[in-house]
PDB file of N, CA and C in Angstrom:
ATOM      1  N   UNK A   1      95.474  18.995  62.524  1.00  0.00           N
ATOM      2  CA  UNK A   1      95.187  18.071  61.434  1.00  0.00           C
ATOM      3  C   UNK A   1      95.064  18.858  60.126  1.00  0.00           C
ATOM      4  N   UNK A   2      95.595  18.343  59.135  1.00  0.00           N
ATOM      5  CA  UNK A   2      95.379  19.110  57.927  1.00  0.00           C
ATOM      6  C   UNK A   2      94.517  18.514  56.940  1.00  0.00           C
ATOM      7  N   UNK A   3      93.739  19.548  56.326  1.00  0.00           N
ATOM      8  CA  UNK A   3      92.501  19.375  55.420  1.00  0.00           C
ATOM      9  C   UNK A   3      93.020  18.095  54.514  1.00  0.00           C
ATOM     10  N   UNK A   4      91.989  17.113  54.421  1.00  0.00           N
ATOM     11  CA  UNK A   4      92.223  16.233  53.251  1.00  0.00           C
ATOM     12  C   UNK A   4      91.318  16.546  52.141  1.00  0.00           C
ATOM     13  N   UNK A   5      90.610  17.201  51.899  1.00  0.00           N
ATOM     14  CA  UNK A   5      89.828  17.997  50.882  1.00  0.00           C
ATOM     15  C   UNK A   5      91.033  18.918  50.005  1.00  0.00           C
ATOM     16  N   UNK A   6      90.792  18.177  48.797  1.00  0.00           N
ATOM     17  CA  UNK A   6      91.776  19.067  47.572  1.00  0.00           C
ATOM     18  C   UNK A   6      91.065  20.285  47.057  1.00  0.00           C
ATOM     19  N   UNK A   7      89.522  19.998  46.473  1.00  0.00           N
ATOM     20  CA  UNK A   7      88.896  20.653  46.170  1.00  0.00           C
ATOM     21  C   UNK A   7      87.406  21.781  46.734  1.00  0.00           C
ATOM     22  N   UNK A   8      87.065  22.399  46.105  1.00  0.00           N
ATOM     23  CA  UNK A   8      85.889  22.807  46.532  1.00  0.00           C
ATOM     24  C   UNK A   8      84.687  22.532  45.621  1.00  0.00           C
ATOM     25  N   UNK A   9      83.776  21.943  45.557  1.00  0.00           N
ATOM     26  CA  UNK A   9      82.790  21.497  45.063  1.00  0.00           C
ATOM     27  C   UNK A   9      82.042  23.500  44.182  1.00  0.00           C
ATOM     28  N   UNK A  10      81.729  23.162  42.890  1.00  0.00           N
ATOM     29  CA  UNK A  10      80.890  24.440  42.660  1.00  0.00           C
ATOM     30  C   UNK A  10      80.033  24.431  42.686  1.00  0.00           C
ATOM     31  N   UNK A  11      79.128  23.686  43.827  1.00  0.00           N
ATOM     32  CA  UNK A  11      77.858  23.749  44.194  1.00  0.00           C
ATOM     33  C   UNK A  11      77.795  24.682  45.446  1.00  0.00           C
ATOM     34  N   UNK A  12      78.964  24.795  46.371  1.00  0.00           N
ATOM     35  CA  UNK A  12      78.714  25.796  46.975  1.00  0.00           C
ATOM     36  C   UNK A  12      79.354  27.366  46.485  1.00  0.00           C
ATOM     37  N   UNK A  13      79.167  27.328  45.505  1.00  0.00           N
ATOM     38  CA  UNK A  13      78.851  28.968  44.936  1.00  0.00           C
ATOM     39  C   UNK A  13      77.265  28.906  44.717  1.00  0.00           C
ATOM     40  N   UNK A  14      76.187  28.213  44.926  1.00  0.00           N
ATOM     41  CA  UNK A  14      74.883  28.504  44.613  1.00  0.00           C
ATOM     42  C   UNK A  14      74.534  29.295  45.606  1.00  0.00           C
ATOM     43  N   UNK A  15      73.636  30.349  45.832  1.00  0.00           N
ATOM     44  CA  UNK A  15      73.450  31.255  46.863  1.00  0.00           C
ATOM     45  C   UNK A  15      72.124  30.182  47.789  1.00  0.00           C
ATOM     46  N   UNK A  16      71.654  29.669  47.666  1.00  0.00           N
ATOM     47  CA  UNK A  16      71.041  29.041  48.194  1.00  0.00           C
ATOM     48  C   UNK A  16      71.516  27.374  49.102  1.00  0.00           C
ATOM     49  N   UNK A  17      73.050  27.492  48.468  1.00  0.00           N
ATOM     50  CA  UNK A  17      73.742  26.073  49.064  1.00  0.00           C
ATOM     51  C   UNK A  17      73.649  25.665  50.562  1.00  0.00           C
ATOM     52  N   UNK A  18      73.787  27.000  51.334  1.00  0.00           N
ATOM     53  CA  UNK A  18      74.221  26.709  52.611  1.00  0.00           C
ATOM     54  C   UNK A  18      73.244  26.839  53.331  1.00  0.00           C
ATOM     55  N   UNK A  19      71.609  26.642  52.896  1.00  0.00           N
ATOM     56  CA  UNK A  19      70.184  26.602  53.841  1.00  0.00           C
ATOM     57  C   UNK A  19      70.200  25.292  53.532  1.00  0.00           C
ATOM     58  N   UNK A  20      70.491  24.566  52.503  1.00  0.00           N
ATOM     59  CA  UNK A  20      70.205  23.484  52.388  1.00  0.00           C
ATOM     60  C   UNK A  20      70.606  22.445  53.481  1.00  0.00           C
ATOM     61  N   UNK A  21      69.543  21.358  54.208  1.00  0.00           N
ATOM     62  CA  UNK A  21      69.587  20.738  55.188  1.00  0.00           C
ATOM     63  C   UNK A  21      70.976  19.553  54.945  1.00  0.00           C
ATOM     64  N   UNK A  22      70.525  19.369  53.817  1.00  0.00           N
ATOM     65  CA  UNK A  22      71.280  17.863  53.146  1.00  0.00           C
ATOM     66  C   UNK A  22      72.180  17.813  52.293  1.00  0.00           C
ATOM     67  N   UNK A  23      73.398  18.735  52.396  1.00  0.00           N
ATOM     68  CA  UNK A  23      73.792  19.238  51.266  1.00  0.00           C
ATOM     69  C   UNK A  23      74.698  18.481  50.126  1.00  0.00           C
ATOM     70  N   UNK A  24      74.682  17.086  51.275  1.00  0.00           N
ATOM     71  CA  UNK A  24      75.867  15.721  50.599  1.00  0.00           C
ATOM     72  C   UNK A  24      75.268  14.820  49.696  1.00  0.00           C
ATOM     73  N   UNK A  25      74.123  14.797  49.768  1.00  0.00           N
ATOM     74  CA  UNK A  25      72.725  13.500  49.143  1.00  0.00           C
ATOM     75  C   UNK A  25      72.338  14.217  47.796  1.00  0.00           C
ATOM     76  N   UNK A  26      72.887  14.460  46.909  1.00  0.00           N
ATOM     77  CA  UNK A  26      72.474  14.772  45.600  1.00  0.00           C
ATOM     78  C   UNK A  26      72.957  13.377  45.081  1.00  0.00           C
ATOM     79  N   UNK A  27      71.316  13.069  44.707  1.00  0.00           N
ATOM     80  CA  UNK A  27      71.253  11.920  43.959  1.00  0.00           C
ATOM     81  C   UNK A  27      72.144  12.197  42.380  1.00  0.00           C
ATOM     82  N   UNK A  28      73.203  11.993  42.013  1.00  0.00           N
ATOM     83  CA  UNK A  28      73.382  11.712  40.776  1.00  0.00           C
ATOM     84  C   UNK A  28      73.010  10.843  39.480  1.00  0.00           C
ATOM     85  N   UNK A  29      72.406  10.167  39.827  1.00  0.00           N
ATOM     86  CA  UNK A  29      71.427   8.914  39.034  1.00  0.00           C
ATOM     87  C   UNK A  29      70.225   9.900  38.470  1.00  0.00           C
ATOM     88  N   UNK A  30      69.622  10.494  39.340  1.00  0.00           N
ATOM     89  CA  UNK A  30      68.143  11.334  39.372  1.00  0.00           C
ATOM     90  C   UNK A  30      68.667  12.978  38.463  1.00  0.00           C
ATOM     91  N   UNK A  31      70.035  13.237  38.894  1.00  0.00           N
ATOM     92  CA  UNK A  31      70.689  14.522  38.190  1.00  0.00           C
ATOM     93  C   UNK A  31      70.530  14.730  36.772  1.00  0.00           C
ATOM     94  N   UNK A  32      71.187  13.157  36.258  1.00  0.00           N
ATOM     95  CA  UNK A  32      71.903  13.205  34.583  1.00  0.00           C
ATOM     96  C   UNK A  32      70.272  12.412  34.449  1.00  0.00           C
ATOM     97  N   UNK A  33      69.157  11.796  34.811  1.00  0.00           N
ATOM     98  CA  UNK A  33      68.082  11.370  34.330  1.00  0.00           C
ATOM     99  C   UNK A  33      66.778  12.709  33.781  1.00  0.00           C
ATOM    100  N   UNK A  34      67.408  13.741  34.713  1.00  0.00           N
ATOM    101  CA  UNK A  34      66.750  15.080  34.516  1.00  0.00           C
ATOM    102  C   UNK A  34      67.452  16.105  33.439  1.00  0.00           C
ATOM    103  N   UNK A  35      68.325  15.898  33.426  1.00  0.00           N
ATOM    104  CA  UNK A  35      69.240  16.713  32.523  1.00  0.00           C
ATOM    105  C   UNK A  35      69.377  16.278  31.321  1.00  0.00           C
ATOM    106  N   UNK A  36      68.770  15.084  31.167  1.00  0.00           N
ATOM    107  CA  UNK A  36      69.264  14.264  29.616  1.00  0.00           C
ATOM    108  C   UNK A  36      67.350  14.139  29.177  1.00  0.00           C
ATOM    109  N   UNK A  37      66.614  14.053  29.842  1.00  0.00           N
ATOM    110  CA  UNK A  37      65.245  13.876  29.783  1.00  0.00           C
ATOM    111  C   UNK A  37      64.798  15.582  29.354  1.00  0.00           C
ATOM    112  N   UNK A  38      65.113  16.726  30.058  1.00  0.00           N
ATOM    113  CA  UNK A  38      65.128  17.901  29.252  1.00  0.00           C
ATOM    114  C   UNK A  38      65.402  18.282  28.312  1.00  0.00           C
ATOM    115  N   UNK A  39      66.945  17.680  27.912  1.00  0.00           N
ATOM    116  CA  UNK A  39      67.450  17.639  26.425  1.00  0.00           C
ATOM    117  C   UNK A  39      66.966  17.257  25.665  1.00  0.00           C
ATOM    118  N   UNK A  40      66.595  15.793  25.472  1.00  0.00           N
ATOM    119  CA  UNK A  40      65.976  15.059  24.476  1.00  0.00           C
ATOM    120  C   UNK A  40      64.706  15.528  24.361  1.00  0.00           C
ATOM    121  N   UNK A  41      64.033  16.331  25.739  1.00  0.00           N
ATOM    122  CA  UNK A  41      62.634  16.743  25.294  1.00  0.00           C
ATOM    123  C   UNK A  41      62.883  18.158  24.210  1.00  0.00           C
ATOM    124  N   UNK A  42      63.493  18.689  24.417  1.00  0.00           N
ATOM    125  CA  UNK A  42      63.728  20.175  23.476  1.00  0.00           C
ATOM    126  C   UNK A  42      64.184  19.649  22.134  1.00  0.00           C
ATOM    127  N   UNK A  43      65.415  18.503  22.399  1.00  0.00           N
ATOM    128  CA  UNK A  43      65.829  18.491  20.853  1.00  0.00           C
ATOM    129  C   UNK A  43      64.513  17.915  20.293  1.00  0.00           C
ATOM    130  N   UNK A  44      63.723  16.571  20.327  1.00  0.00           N
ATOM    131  CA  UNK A  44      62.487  16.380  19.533  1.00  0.00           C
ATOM    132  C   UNK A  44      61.585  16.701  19.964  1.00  0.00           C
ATOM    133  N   UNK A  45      61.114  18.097  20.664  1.00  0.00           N
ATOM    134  CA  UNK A  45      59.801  18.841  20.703  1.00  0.00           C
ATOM    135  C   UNK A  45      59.023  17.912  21.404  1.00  0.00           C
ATOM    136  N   UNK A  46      59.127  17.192  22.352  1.00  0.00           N
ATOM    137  CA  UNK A  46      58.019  16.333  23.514  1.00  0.00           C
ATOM    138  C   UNK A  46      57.690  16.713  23.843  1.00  0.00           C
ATOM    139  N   UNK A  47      56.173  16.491  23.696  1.00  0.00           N
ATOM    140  CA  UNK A  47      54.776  17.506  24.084  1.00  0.00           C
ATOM    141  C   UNK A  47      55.333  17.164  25.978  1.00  0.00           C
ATOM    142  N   UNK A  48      54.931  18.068  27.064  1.00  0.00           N
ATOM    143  CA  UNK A  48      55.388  18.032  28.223  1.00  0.00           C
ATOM    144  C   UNK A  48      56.562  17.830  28.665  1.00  0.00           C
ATOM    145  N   UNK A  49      57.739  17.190  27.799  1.00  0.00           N
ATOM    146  CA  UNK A  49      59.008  17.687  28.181  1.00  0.00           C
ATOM    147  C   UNK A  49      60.458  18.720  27.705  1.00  0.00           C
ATOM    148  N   UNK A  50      59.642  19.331  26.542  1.00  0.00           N
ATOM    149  CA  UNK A  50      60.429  20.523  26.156  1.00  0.00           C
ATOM    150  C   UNK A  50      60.511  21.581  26.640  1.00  0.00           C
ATOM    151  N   UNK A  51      61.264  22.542  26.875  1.00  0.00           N
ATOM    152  CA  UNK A  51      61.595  23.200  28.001  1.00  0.00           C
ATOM    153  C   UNK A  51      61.180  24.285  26.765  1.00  0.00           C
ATOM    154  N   UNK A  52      60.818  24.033  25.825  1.00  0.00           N
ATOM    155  CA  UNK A  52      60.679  25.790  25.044  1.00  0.00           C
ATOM    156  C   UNK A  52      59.536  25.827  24.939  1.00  0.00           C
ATOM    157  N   UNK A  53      59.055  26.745  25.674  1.00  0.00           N
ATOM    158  CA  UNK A  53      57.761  27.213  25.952  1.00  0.00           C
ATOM    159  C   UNK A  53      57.612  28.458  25.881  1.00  0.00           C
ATOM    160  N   UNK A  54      56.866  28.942  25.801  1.00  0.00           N
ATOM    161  CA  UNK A  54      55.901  30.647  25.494  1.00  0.00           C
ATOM    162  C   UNK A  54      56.536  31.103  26.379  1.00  0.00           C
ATOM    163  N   UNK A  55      56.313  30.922  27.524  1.00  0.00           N
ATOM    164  CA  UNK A  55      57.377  32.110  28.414  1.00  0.00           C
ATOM    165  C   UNK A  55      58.630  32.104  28.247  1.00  0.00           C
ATOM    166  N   UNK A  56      59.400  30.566  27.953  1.00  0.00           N
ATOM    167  CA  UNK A  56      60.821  31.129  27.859  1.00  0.00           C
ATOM    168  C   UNK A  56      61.361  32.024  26.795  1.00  0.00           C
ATOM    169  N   UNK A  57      60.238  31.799  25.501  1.00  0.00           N
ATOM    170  CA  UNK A  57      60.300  32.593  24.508  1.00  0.00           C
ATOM    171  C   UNK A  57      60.213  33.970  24.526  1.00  0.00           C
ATOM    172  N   UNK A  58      59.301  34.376  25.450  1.00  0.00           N
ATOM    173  CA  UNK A  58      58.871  35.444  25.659  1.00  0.00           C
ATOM    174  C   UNK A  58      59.991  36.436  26.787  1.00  0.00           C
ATOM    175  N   UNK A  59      60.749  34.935  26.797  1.00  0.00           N
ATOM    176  CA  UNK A  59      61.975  35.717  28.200  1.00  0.00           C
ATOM    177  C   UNK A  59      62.979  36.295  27.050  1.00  0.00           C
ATOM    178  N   UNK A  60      62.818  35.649  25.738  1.00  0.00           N
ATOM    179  CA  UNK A  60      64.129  36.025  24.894  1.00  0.00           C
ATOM    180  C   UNK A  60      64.003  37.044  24.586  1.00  0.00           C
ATOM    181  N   UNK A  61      62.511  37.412  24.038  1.00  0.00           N
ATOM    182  CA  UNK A  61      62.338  38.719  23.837  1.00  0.00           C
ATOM    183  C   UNK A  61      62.887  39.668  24.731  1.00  0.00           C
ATOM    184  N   UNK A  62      62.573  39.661  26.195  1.00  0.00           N
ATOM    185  CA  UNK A  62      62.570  40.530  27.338  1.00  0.00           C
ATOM    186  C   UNK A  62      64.281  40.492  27.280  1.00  0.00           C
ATOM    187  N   UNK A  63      64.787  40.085  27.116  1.00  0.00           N
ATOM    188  CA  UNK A  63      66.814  40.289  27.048  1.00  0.00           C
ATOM    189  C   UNK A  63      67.127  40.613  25.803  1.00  0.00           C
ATOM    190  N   UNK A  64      66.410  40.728  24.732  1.00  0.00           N
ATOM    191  CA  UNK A  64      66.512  41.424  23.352  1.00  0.00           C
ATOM    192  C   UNK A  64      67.519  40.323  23.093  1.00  0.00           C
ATOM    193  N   UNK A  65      67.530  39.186  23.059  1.00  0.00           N
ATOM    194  CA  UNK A  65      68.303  38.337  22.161  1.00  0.00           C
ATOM    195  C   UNK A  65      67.519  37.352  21.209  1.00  0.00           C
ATOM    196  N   UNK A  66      67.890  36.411  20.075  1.00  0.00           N
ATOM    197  CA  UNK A  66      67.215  35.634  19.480  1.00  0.00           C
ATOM    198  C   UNK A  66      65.856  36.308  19.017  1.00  0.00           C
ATOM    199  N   UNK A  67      65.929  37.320  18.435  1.00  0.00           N
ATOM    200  CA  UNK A  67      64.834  37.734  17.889  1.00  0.00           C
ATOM    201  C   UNK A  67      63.902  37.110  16.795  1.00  0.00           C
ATOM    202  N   UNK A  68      64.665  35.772  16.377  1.00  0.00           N
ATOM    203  CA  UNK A  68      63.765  35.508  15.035  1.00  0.00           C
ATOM    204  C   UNK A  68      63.043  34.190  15.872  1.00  0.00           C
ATOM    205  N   UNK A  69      63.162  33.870  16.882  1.00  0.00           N
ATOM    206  CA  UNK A  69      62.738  33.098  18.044  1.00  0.00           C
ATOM    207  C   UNK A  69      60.978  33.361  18.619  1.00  0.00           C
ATOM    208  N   UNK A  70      60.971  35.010  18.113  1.00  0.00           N
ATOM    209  CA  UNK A  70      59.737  35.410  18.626  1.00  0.00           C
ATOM    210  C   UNK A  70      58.531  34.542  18.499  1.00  0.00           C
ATOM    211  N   UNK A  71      57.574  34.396  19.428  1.00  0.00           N
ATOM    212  CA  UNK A  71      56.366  34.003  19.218  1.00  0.00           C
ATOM    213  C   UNK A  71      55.403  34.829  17.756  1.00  0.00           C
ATOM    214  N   UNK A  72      54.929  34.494  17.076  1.00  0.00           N
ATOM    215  CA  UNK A  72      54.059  34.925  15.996  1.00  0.00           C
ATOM    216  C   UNK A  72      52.484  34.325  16.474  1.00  0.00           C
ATOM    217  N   UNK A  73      51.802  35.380  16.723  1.00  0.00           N
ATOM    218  CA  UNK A  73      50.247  35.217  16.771  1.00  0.00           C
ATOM    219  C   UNK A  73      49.393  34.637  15.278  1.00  0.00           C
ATOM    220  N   UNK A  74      48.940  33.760  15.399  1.00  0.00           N
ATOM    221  CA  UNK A  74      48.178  33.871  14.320  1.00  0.00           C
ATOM    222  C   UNK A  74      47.128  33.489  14.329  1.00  0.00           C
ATOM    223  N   UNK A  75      46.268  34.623  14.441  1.00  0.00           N
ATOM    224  CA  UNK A  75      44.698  34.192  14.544  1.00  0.00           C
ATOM    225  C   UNK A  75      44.587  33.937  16.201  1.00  0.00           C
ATOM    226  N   UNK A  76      43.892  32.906  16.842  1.00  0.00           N
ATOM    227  CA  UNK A  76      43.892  32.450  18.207  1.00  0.00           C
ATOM    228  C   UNK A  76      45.173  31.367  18.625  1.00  0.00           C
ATOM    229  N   UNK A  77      45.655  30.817  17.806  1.00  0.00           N
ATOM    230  CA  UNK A  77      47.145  30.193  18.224  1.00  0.00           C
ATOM    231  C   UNK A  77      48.412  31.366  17.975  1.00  0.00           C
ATOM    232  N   UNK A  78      49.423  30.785  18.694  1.00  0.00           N
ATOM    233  CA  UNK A  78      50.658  31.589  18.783  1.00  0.00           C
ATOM    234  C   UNK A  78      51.497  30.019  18.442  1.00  0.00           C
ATOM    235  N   UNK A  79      52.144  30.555  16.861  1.00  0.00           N
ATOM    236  CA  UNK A  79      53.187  29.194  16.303  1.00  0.00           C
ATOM    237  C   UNK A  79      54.457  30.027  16.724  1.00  0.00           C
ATOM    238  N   UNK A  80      55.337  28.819  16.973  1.00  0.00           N
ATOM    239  CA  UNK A  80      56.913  29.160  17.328  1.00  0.00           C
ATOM    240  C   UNK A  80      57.457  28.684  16.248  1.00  0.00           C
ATOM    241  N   UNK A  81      58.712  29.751  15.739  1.00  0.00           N
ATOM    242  CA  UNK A  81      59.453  29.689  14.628  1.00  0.00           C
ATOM    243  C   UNK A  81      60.630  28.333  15.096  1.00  0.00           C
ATOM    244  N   UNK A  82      60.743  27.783  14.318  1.00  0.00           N
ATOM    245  CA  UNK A  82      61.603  26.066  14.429  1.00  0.00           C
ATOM    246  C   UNK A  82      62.660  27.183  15.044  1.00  0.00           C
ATOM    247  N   UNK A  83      63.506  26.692  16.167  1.00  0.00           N
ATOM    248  CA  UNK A  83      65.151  26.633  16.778  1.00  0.00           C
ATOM    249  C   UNK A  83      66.033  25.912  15.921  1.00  0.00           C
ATOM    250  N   UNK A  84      67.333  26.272  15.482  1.00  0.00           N
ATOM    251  CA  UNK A  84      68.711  25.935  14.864  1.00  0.00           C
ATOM    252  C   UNK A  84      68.663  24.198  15.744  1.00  0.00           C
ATOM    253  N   UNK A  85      67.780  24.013  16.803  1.00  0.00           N
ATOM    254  CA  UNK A  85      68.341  22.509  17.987  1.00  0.00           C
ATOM    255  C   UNK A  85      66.829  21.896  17.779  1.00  0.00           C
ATOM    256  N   UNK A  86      65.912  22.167  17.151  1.00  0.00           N
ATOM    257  CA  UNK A  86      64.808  21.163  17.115  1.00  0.00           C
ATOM    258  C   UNK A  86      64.834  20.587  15.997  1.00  0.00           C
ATOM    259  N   UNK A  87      64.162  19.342  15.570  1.00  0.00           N
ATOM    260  CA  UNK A  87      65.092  18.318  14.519  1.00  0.00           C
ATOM    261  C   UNK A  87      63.434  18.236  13.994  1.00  0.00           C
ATOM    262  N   UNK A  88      63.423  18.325  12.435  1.00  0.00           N
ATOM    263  CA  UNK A  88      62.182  17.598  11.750  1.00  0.00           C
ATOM    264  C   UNK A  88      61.888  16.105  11.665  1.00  0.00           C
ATOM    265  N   UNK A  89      60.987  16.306  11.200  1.00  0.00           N
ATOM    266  CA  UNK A  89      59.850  14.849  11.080  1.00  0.00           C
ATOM    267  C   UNK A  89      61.121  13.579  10.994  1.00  0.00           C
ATOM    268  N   UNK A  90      61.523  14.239  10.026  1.00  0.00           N
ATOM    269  CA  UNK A  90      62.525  13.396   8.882  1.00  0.00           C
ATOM    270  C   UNK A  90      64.092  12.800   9.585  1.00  0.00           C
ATOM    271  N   UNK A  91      64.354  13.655  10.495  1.00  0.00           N
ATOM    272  CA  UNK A  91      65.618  13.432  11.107  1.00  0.00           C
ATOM    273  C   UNK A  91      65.023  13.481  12.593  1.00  0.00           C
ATOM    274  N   UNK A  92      64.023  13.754  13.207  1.00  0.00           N
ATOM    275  CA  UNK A  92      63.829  12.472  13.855  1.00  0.00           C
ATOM    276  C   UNK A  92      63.404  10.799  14.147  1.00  0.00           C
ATOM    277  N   UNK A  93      62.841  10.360  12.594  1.00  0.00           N
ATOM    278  CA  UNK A  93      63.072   9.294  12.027  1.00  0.00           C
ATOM    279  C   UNK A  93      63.994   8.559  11.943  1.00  0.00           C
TER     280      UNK A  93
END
């Protein structure tokens, strides 16, 4: 019998693909609801759903990229310098 599969899915290049019990049941509904809910949390800064946080900041440092990204101490808070992708008051209005 010959394969009716054209393609190969690039989910199994994840190194972890082939422990997985269930590997056919990826909800896609739940996928793009997580992926678009991260976005929108970073582009307007949503307190609990922006993904830019102190450590990831602190990861930029650690790969020496985005340096003007750095965390700045000031006093007992640490302010983050605005990202080129987070939108003000005004244009998120």
């Amino acid at each position: 019998m010959t394969n009716i599969w054209k393609k190969k899915s690039i989910f199994f290049d994840l190194s972890y693909w082939s422990t997985l019990e269930v590997r056919h049941c990826i909800d896609v509904m739940h996928v793009e609801k997580n992926v678009c809910d991260s976005l929108i949390g970073t582009l307007l800064n949503i307190n609990g759903k922006t993904k830019d946080v102190l450590n990831t900041r602190l990861d930029l440092i650690e790969m020496n990229i985005r340096g003007e990204l750095a965390p700045l101490e000031m006093g007992k808070r640490t302010y983050f310098p605005p990202a080129c992708y987070t939108m003000s008051k005004d244009e998120k209005n």
